[in-house]
C-alpha atoms as a PDB file:
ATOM      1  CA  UNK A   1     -12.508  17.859  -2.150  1.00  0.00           C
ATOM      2  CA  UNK A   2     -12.160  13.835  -2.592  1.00  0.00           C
ATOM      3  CA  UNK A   3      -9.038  12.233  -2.245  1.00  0.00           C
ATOM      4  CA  UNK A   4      -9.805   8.843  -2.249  1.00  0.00           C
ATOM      5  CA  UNK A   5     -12.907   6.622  -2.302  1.00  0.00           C
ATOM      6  CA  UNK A   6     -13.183   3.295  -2.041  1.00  0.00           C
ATOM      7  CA  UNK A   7     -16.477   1.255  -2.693  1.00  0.00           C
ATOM      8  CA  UNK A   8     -17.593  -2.027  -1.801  1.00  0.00           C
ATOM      9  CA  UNK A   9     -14.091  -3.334  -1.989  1.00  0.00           C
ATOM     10  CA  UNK A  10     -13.552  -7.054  -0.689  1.00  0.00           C
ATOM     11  CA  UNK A  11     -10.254  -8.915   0.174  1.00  0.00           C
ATOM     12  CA  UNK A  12      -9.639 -12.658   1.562  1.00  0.00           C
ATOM     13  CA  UNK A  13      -7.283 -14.913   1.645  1.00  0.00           C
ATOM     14  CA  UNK A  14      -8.779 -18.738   0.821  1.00  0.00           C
ATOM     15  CA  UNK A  15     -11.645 -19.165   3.266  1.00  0.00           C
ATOM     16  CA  UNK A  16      -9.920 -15.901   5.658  1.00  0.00           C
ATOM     17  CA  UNK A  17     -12.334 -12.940   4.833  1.00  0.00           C
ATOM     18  CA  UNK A  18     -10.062  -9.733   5.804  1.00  0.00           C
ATOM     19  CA  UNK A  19     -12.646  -7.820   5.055  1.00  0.00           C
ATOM     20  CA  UNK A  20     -15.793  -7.629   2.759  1.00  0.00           C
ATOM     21  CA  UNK A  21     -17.967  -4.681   0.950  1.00  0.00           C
ATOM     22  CA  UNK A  22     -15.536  -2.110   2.344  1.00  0.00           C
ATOM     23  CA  UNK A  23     -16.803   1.989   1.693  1.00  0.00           C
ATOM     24  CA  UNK A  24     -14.485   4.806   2.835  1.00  0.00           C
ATOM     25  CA  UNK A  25     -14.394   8.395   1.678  1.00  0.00           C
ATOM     26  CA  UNK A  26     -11.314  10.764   2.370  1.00  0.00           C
ATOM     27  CA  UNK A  27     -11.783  14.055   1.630  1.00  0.00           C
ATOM     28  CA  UNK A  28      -8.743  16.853   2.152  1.00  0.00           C
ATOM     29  CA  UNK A  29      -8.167  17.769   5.504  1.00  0.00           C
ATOM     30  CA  UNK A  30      -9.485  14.640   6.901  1.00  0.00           C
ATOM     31  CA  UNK A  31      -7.265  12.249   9.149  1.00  0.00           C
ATOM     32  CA  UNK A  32      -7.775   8.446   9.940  1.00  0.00           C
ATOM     33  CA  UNK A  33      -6.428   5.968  11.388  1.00  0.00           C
ATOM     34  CA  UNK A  34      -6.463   2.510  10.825  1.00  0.00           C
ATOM     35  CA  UNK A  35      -6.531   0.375  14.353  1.00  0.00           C
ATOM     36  CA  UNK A  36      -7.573  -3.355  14.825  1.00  0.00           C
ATOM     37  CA  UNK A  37      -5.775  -6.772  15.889  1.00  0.00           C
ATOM     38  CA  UNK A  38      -2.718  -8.471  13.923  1.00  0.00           C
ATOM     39  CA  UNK A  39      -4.213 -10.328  11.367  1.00  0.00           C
ATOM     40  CA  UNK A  40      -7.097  -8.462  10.703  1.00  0.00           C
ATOM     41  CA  UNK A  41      -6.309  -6.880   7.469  1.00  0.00           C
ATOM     42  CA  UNK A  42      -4.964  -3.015   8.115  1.00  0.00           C
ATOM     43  CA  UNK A  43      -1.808  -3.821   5.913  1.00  0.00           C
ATOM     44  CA  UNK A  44      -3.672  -5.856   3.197  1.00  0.00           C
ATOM     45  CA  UNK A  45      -6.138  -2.706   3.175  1.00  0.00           C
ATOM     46  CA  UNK A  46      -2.943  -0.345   2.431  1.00  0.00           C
ATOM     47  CA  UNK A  47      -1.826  -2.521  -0.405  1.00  0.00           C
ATOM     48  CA  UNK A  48      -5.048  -2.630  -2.212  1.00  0.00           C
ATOM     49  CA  UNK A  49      -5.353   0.966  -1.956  1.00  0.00           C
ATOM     50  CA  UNK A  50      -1.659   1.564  -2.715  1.00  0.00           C
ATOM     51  CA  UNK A  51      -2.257  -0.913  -5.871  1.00  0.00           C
ATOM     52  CA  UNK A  52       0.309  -3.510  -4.590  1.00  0.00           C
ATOM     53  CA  UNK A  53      -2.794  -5.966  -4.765  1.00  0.00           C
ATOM     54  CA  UNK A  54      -5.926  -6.280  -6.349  1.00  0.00           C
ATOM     55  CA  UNK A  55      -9.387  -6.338  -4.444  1.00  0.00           C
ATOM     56  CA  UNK A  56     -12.246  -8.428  -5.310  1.00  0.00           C
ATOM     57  CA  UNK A  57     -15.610  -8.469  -6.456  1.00  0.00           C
ATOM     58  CA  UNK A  58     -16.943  -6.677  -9.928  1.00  0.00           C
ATOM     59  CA  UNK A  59     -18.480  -3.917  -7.568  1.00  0.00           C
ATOM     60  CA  UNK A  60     -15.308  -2.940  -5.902  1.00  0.00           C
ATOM     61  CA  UNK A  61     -13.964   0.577  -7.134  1.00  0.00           C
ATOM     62  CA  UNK A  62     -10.972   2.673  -5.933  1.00  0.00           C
ATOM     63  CA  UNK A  63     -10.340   6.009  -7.307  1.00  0.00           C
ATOM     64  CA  UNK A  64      -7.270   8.157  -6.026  1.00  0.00           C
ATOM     65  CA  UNK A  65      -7.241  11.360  -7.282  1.00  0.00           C
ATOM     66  CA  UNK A  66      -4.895  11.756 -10.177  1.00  0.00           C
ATOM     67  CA  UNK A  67      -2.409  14.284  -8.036  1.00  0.00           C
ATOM     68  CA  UNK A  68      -2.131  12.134  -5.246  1.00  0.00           C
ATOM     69  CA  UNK A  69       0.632   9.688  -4.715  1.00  0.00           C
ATOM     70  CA  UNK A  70       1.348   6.311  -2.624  1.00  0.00           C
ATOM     71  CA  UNK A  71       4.705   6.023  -1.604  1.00  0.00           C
ATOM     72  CA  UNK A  72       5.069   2.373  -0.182  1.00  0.00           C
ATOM     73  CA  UNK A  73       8.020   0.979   2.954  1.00  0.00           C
ATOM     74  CA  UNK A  74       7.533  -2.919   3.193  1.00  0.00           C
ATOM     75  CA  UNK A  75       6.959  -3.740   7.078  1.00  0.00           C
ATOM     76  CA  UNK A  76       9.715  -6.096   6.549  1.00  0.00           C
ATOM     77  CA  UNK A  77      11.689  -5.062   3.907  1.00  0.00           C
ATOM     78  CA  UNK A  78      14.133  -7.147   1.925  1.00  0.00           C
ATOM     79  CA  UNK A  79      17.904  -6.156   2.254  1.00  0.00           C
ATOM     80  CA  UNK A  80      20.979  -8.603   1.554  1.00  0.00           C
ATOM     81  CA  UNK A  81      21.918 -10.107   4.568  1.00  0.00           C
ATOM     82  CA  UNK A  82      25.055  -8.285   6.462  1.00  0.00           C
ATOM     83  CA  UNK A  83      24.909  -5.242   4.855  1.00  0.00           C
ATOM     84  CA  UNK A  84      24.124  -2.071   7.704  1.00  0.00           C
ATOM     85  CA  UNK A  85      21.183   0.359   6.634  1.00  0.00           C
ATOM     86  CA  UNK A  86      23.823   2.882   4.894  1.00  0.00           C
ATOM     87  CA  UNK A  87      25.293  -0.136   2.853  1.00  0.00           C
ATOM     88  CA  UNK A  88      21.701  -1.345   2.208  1.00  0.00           C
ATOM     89  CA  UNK A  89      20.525   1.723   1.268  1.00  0.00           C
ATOM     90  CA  UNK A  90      23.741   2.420  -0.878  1.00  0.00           C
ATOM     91  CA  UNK A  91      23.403  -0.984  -2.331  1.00  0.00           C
ATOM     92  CA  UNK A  92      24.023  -0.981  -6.166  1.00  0.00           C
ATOM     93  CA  UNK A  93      21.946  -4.040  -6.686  1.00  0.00           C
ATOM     94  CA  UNK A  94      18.963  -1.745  -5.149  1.00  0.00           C
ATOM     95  CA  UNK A  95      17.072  -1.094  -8.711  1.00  0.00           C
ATOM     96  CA  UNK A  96      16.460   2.989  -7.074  1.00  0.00           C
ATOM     97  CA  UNK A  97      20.038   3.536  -6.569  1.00  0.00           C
ATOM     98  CA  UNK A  98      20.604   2.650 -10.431  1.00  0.00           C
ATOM     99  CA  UNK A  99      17.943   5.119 -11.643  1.00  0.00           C
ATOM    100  CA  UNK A 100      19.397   7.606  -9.979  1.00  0.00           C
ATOM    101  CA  UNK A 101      22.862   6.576 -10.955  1.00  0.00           C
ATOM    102  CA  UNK A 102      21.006   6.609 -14.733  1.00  0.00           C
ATOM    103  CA  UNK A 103      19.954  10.092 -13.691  1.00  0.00           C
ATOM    104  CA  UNK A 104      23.141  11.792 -12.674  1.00  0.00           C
END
């Protein structure tokens, strides 16, 4: 059973090719890893396939399955500066914490 396929996707930055006519099939029970130098384009590849950015190329397809979800932690996430990670977390100005404020 597919999970995710990707086809001939393509991502750069100016004249920086991350990568280019990228295929990969992941079918339940599989496991990969993604390993390479900084720079090379592991995160960018996450964010394309998480939706965060767009690939290019008309060829490029991505198709999750509809039951799957991407659940997404910035590598350097964005907190006000001085708060702790409770008081971050906690943080009323955090757009999550007032949906589920909304929700209780």
């Amino acid at each position: 059973m597919n999970f995710l396929t990707l086809e001939n996707v393509t991502k750069s930055y100016g004249e920086k090719i991350l990568f280019r006519n990228i295929s990969l099939h992941i079918d339940k029970g599989q496991k990969i890893g993604l390993i390479a130098k900084n720079g090379t384009g592991k995160t960018t590849l996450m964010r394309v396939i998480a939706g965060r950015e767009g690939s290019e190329g008309e060829q490029a397809k991505i198709h999750l399955r509809k039951d799957i979800r991407i659940g997404w932690l910035d590598q350097e996430p964005h907190f006000h500066p001085g708060l702790d990670v409770l008081a971050a977390v906690l943080d009323p100005a955090n757009p999550l914490v007032r949906v589920v404020q909304r929700y209780e």
